[in-house]
N, C-alpha and C. Protein backbone atom coordinates (compact mmCIF):
# COMPACT_ATOMS: atom_id res chain seq x y z
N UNK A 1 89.63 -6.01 18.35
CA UNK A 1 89.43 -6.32 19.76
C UNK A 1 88.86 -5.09 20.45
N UNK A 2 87.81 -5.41 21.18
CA UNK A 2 87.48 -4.09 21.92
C UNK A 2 87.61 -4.35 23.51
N UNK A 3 88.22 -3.28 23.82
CA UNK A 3 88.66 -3.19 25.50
C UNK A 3 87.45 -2.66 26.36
N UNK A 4 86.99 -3.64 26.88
CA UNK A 4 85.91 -3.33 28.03
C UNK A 4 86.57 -2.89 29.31
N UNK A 5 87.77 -3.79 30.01
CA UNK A 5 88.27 -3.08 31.01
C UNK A 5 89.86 -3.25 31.12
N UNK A 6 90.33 -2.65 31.71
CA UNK A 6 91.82 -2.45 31.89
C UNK A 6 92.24 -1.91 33.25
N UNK A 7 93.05 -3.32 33.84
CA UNK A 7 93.51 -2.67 35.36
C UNK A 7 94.44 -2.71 36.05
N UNK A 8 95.15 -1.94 36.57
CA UNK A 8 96.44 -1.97 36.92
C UNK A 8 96.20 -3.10 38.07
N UNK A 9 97.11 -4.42 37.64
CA UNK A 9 97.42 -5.08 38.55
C UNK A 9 98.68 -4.98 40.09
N UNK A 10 100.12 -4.85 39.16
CA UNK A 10 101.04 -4.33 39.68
C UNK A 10 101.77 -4.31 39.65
N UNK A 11 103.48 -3.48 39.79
CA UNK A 11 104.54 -3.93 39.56
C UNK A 11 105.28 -4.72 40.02
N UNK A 12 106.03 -5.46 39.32
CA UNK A 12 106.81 -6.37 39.76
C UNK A 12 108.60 -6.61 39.47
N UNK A 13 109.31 -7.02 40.25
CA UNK A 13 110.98 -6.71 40.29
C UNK A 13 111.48 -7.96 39.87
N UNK A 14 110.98 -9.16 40.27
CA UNK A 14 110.80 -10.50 40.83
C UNK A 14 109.85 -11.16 40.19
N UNK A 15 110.08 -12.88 40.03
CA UNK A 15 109.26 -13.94 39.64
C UNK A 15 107.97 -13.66 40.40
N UNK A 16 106.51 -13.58 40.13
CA UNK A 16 105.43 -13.52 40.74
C UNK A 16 104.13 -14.06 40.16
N UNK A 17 103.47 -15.11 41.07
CA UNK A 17 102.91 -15.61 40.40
C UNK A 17 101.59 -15.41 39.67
N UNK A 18 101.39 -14.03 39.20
CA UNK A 18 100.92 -13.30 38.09
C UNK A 18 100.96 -13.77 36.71
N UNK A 19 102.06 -13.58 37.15
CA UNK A 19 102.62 -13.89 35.22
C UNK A 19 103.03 -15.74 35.09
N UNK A 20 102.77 -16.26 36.28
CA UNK A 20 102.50 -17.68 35.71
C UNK A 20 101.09 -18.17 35.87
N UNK A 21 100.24 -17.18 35.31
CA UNK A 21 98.61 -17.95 35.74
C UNK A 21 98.17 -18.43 34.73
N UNK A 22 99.04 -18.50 33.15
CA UNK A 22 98.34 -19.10 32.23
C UNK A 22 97.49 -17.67 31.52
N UNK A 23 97.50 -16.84 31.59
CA UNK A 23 97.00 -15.80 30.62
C UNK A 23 98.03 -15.40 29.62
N UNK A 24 98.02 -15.12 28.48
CA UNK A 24 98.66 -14.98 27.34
C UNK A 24 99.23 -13.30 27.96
N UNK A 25 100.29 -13.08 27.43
CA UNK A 25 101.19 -11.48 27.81
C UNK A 25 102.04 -10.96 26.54
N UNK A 26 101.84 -9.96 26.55
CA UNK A 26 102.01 -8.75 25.42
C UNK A 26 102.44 -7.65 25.91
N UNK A 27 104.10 -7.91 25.92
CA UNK A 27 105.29 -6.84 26.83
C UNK A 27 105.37 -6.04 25.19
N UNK A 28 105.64 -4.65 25.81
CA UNK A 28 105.77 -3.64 25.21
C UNK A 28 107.17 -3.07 25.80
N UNK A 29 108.68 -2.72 25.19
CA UNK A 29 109.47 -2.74 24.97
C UNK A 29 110.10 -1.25 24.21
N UNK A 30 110.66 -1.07 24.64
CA UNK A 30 111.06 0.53 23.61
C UNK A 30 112.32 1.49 24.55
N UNK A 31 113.24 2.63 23.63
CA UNK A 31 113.88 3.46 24.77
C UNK A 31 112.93 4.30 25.67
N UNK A 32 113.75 4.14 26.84
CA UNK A 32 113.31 5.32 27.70
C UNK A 32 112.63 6.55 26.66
N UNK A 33 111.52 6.82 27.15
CA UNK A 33 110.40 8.17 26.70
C UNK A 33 109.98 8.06 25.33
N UNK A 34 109.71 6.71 24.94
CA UNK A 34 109.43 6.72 23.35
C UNK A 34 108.14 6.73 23.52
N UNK A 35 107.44 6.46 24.45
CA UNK A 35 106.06 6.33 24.52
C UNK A 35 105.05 5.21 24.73
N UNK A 36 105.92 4.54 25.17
CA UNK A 36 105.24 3.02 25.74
C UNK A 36 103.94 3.24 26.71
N UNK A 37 104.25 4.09 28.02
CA UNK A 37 103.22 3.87 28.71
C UNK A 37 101.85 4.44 28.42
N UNK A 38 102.43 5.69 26.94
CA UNK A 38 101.10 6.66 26.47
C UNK A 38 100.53 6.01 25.41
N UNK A 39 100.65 4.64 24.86
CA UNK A 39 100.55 3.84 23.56
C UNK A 39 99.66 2.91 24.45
N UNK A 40 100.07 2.31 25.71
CA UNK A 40 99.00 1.93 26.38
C UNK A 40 98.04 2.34 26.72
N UNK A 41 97.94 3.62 27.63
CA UNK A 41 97.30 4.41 27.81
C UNK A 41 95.77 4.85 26.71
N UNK A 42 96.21 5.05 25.13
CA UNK A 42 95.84 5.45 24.45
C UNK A 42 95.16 4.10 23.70
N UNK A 43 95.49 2.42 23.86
CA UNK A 43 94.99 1.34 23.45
C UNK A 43 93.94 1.12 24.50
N UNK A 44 93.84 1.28 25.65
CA UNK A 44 93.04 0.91 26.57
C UNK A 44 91.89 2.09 26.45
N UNK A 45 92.21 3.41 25.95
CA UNK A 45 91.57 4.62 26.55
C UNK A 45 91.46 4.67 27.54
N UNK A 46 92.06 4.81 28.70
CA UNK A 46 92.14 4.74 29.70
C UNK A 46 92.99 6.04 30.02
N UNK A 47 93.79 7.49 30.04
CA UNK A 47 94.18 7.96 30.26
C UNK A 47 95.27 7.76 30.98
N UNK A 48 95.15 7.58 32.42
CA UNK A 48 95.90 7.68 33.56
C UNK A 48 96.41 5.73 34.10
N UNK A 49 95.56 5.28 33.26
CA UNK A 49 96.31 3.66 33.40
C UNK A 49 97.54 3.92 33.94
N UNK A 50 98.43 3.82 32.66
CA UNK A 50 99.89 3.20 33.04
C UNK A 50 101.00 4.74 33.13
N UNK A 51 101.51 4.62 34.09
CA UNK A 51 102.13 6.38 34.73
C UNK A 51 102.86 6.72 33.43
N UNK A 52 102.50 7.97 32.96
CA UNK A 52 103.88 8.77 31.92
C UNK A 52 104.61 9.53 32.53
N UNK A 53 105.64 10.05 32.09
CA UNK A 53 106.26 10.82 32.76
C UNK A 53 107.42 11.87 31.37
N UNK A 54 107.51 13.09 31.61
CA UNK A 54 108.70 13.62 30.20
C UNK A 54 110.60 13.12 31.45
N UNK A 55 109.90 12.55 32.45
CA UNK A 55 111.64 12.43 33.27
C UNK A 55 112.09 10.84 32.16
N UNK A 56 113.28 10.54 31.62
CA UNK A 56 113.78 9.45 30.90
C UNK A 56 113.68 8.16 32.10
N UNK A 57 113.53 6.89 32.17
CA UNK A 57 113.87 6.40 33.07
C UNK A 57 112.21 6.40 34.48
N UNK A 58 111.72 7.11 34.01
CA UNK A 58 110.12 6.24 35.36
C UNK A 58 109.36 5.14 35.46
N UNK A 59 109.39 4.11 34.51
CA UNK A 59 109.28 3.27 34.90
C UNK A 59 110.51 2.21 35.49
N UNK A 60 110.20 1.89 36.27
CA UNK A 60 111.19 1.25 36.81
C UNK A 60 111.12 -0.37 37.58
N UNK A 61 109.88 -0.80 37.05
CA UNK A 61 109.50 -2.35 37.58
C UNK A 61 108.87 -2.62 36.21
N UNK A 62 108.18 -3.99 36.32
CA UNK A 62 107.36 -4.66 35.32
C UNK A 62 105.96 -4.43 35.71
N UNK A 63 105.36 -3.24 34.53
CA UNK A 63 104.00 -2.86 35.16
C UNK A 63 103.18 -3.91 34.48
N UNK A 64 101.90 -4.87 35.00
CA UNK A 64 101.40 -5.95 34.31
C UNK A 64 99.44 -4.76 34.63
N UNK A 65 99.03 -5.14 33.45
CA UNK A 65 97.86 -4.22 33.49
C UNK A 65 96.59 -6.01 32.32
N UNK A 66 96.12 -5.87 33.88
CA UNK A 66 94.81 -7.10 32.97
C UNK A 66 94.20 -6.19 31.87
N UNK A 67 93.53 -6.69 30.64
CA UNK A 67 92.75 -6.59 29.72
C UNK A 67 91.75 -7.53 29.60
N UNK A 68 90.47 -6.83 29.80
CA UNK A 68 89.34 -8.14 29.72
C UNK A 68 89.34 -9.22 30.40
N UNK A 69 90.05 -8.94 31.75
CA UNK A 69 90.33 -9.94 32.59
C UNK A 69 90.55 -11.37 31.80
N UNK A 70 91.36 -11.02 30.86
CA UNK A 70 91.75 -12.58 30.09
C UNK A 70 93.38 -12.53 29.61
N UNK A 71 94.44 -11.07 29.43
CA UNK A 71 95.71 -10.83 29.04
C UNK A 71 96.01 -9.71 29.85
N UNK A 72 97.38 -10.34 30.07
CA UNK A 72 98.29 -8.97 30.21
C UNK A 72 98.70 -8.03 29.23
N UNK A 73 98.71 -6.59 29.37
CA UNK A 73 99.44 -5.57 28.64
C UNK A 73 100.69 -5.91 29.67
N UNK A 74 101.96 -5.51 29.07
CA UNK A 74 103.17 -5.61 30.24
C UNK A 74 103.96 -4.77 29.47
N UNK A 75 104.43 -3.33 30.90
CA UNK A 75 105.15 -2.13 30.12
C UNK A 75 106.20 -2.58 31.33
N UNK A 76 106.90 -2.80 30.23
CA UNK A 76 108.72 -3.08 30.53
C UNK A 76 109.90 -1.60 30.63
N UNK A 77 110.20 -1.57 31.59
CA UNK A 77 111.39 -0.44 31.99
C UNK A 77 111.62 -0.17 29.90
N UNK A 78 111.71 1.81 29.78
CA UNK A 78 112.93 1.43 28.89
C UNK A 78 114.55 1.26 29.06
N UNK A 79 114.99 0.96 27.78
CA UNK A 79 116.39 0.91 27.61
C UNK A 79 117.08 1.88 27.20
N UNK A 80 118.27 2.36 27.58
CA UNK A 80 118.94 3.24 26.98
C UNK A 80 119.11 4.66 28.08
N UNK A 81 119.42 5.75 27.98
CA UNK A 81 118.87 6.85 28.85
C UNK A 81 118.36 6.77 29.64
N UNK A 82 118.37 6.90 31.02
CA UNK A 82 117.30 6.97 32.07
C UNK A 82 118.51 8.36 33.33
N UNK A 83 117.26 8.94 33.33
CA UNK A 83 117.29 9.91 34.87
C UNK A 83 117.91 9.04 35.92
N UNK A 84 119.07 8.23 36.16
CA UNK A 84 119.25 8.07 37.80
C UNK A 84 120.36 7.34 37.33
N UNK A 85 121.51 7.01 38.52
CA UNK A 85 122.58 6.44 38.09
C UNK A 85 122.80 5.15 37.68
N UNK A 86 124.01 4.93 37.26
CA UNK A 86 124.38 4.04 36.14
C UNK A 86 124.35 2.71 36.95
N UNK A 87 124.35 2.39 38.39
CA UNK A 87 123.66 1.35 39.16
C UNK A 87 122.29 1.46 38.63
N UNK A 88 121.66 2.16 39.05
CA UNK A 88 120.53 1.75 38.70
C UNK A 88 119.73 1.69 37.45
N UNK A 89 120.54 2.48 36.34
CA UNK A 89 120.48 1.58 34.81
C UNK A 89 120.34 0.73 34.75
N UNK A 90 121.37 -0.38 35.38
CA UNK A 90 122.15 -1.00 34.77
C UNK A 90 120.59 -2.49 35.61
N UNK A 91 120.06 -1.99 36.83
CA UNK A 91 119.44 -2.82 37.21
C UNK A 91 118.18 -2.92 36.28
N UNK A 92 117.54 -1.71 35.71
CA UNK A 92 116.54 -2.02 34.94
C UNK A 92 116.85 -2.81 33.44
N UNK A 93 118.53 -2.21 33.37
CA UNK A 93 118.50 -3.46 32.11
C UNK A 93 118.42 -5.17 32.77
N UNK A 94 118.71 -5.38 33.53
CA UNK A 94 118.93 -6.78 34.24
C UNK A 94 117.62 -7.28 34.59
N UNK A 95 116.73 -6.31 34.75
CA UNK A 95 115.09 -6.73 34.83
C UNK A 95 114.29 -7.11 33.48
N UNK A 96 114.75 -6.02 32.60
CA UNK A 96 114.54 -6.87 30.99
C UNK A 96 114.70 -8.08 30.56
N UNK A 97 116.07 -7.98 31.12
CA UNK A 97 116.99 -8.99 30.28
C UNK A 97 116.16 -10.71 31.15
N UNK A 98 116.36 -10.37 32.20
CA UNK A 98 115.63 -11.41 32.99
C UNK A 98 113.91 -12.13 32.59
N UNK A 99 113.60 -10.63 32.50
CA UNK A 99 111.49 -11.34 31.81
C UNK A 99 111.85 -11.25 30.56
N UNK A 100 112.30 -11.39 29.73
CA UNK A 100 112.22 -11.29 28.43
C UNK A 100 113.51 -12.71 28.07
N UNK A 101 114.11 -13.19 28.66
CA UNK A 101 115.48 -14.10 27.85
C UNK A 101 115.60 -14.85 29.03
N UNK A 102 115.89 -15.13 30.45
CA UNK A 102 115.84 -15.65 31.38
C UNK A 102 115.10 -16.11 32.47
N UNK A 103 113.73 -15.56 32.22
CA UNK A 103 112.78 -16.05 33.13
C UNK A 103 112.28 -17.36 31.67
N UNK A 104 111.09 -18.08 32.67
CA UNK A 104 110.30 -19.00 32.08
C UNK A 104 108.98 -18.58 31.58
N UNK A 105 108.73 -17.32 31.65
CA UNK A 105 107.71 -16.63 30.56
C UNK A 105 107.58 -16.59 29.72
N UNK A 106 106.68 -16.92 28.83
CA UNK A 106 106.37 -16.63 27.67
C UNK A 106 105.52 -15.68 27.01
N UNK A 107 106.10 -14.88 26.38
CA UNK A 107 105.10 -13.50 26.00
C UNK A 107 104.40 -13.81 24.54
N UNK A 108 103.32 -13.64 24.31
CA UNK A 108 102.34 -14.07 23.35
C UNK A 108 102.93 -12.91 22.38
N UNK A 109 103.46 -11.99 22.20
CA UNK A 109 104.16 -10.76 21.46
C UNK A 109 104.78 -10.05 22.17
N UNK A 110 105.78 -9.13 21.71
CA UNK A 110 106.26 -7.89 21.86
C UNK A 110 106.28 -6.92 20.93
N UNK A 111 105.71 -5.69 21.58
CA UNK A 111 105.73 -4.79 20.85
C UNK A 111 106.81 -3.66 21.28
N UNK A 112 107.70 -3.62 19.80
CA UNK A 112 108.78 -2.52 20.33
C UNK A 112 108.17 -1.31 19.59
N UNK A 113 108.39 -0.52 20.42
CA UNK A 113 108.49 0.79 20.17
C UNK A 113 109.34 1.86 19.47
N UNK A 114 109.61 2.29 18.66
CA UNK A 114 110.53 3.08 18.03
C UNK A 114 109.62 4.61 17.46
N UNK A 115 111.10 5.37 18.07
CA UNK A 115 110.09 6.63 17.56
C UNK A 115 110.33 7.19 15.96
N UNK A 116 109.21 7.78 15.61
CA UNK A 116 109.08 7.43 14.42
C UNK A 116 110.05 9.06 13.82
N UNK A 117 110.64 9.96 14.77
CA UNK A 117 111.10 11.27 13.97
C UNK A 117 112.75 10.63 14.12
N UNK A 118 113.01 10.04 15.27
CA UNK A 118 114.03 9.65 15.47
C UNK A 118 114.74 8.88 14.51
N UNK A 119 113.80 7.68 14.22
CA UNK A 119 113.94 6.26 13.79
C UNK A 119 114.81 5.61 14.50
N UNK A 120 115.06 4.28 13.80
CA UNK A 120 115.84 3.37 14.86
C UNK A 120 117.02 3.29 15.34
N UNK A 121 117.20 3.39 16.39
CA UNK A 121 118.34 3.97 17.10
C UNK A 121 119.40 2.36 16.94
N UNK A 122 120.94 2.67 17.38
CA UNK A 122 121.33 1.81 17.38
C UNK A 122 120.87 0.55 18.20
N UNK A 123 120.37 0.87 19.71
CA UNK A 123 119.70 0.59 20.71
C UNK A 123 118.80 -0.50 20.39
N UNK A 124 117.67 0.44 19.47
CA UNK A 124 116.43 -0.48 18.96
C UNK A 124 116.85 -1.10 18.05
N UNK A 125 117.61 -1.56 17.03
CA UNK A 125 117.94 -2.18 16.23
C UNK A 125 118.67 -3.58 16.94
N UNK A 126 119.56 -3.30 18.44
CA UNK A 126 120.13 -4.52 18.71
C UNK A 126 118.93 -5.05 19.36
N UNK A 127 118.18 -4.45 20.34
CA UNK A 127 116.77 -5.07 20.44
C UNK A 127 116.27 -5.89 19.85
N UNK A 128 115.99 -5.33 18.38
CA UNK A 128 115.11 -6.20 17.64
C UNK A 128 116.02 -7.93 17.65
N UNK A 129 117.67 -7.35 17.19
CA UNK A 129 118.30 -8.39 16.82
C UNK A 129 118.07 -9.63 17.98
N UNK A 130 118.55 -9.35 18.58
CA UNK A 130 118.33 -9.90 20.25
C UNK A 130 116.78 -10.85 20.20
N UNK A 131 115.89 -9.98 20.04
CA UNK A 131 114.62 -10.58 19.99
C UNK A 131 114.47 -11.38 18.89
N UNK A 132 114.94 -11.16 18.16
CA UNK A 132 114.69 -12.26 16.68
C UNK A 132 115.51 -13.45 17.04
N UNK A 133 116.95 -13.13 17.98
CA UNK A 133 117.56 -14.75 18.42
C UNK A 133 116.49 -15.51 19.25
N UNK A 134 116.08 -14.52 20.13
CA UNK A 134 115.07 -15.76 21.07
C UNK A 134 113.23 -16.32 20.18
N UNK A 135 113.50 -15.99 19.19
CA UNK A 135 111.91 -16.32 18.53
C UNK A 135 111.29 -15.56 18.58
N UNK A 136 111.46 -14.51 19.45
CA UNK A 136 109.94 -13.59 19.79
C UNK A 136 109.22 -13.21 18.56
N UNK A 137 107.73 -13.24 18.61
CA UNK A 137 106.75 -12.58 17.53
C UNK A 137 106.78 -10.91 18.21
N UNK A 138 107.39 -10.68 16.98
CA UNK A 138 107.64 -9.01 16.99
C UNK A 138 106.80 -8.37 16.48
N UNK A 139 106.50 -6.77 16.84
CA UNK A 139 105.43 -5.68 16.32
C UNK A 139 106.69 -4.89 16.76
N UNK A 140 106.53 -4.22 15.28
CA UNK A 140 107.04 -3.22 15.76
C UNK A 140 105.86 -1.53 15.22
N UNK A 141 106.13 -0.75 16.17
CA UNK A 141 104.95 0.66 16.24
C UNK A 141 106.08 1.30 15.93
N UNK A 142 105.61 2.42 15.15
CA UNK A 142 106.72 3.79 14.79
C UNK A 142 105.68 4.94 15.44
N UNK A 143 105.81 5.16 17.04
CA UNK A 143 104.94 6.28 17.62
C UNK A 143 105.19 7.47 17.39
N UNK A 144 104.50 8.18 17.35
CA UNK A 144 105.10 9.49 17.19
C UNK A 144 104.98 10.32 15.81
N UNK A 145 104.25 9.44 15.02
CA UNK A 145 104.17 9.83 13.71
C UNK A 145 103.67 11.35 13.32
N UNK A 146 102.96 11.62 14.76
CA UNK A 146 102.09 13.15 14.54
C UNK A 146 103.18 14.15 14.61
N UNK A 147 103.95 13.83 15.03
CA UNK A 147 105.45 14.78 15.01
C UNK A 147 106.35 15.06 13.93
N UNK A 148 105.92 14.27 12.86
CA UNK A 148 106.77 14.22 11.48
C UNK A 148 105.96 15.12 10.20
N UNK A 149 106.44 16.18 9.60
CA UNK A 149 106.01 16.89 8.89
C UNK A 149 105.01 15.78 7.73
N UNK A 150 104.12 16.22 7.25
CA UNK A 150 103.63 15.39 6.07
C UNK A 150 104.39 14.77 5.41
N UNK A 151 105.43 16.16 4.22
CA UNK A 151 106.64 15.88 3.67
C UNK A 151 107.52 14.64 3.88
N UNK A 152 107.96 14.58 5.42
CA UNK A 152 108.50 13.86 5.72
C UNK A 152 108.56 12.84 5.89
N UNK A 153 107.20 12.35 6.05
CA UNK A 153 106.63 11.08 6.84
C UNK A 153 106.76 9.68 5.98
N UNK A 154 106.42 9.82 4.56
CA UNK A 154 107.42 8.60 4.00
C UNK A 154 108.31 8.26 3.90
N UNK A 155 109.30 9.53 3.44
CA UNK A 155 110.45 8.94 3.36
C UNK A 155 111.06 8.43 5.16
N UNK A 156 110.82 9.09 6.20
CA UNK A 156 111.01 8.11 7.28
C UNK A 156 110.46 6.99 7.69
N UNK A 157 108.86 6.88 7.35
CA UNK A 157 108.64 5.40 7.74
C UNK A 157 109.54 4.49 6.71
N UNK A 158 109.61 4.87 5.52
CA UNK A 158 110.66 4.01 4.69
C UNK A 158 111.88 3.36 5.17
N UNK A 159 112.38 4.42 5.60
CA UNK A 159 113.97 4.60 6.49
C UNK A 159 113.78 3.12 7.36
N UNK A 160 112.42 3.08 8.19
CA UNK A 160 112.36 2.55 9.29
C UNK A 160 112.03 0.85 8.85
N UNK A 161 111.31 0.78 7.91
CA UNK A 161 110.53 0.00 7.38
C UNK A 161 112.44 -0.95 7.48
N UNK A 162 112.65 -0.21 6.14
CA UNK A 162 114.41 -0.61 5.73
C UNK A 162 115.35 -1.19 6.63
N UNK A 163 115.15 -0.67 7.87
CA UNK A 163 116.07 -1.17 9.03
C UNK A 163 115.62 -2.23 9.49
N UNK A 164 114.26 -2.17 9.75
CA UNK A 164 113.75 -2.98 10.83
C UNK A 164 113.38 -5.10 9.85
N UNK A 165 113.40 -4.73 8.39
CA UNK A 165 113.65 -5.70 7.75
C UNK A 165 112.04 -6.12 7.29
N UNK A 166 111.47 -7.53 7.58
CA UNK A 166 110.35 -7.96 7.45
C UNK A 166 109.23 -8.13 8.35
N UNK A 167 109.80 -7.65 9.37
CA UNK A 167 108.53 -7.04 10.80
C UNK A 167 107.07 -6.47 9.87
N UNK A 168 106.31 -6.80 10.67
CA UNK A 168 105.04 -5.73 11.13
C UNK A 168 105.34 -4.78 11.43
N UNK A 169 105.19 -3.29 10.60
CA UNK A 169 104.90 -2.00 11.29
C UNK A 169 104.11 -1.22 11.24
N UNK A 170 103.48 -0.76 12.09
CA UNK A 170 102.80 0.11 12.19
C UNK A 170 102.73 1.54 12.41
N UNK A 171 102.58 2.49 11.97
CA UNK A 171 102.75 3.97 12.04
C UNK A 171 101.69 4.35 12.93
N UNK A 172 102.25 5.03 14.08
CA UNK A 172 101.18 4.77 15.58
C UNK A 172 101.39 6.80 15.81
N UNK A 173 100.29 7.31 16.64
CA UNK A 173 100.43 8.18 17.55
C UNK A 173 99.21 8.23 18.71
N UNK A 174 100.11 8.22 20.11
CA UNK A 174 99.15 8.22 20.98
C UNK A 174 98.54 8.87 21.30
N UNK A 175 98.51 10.37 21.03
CA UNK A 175 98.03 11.40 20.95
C UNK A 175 97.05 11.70 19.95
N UNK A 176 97.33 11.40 18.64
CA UNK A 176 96.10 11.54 17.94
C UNK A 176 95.55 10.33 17.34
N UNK A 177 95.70 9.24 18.06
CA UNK A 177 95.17 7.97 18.35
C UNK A 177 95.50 7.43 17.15
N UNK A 178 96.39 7.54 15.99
CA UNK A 178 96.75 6.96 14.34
C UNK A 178 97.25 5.40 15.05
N UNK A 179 96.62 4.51 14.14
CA UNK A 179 97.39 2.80 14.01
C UNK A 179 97.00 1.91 15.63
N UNK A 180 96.25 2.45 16.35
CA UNK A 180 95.60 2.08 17.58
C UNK A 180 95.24 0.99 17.00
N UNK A 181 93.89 1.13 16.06
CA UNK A 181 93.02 0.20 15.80
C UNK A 181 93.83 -1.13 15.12
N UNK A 182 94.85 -0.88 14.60
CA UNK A 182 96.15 -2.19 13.84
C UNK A 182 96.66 -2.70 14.81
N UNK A 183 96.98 -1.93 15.76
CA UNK A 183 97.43 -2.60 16.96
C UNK A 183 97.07 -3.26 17.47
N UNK A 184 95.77 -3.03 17.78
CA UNK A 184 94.87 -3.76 18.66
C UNK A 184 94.85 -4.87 17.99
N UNK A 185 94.40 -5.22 16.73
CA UNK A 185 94.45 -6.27 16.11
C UNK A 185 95.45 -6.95 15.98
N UNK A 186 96.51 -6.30 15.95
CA UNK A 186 97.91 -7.50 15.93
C UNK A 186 98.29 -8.29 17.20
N UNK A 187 97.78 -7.94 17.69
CA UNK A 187 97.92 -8.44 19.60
C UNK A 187 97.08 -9.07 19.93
N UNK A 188 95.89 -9.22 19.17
CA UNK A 188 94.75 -10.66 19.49
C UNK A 188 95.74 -11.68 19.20
């Protein structure tokens, strides 16, 4: 797939009728600072698209970003850790939990995020579980791969491979652009 344009539409807290116009959507999912908004960023080439931040916890709505004026990219709050209090954790989990299991949306994929030095946290693992009860077509990206010594780097994608079961994965970095091009393709 090649990205001609990419544009921040806008965030959203609330049902809006964006996300019921009949365009196919591809929420991206992951903990706080794994690299969701720089995995977008880095699929679109677009730099400054979708806000990064090193604070845990900045996104904090449902950012919906057109592609080819025909799909949504959709970067979902992370889970887990966030910079601000446990009210307001607790609301970005309730915004997940809502577009993803309780609204009437349907997301054409999700792509979770897991970092790849870390591997899968307990966090991302109930994620996945969670997502495999509701049907979702899962991707899962192991970002971050440029951070893992050579040495290292099989035996952790292994690790990850192992946990995550019979998923799609991909070994991604947004920084030195690795598994972009798989991506892109798994999301047509």
């Amino acid at each position: 797939m090649h990205i001609r344009s990419a544009e921040f539409i806008k965030g959203i807290v609330k049902a809006d009728d964006f996300l019921s116009d009949g365009k196919p959507q591809i929420a991206f999912i992951g903990r706080s600072n794994v690299g969701k908004s720089s995995v977008i960023n880095a699929l679109t080439n677009k730099k400054g698209l979708a806000r990064t931040s090193s604070t845990p916890g900045r996104t904090q709505q449902i950012n919906l970003f057109l592609i080819n004026k025909s799909f949504y990219l959709i970067d979902l709050p992370g889970y887990g850790f966030a910079k601000m209090s446990r009210e307001g954790q607790d609301e970005l989990q309730a915004l997940i939990r809502w577009y993803l299991w309780e609204s009437d949306y349907k997301q054409k994929k999700i792509v979770l995020i897991i970092d790849a030095k870390v591997g899968p946290t307990v966090n991302d693992l109930e994620m996945l579980r969670t997502l495999e009860e509701y049907d979702k077509e899962v991707i899962i990206v192991a970002n971050k791969v440029d951070k893992l010594k050579s040495s290292e780097r099989t035996k952790q994608l292994q690790k990850i491979k192992s946990a995550i079961g019979d998923h799609e994965m991909i070994p991604c970095s947004a920084i030195k652009k690795i598994g972009l091009a798989e991506l892109s393709r798994e999301i047509q």
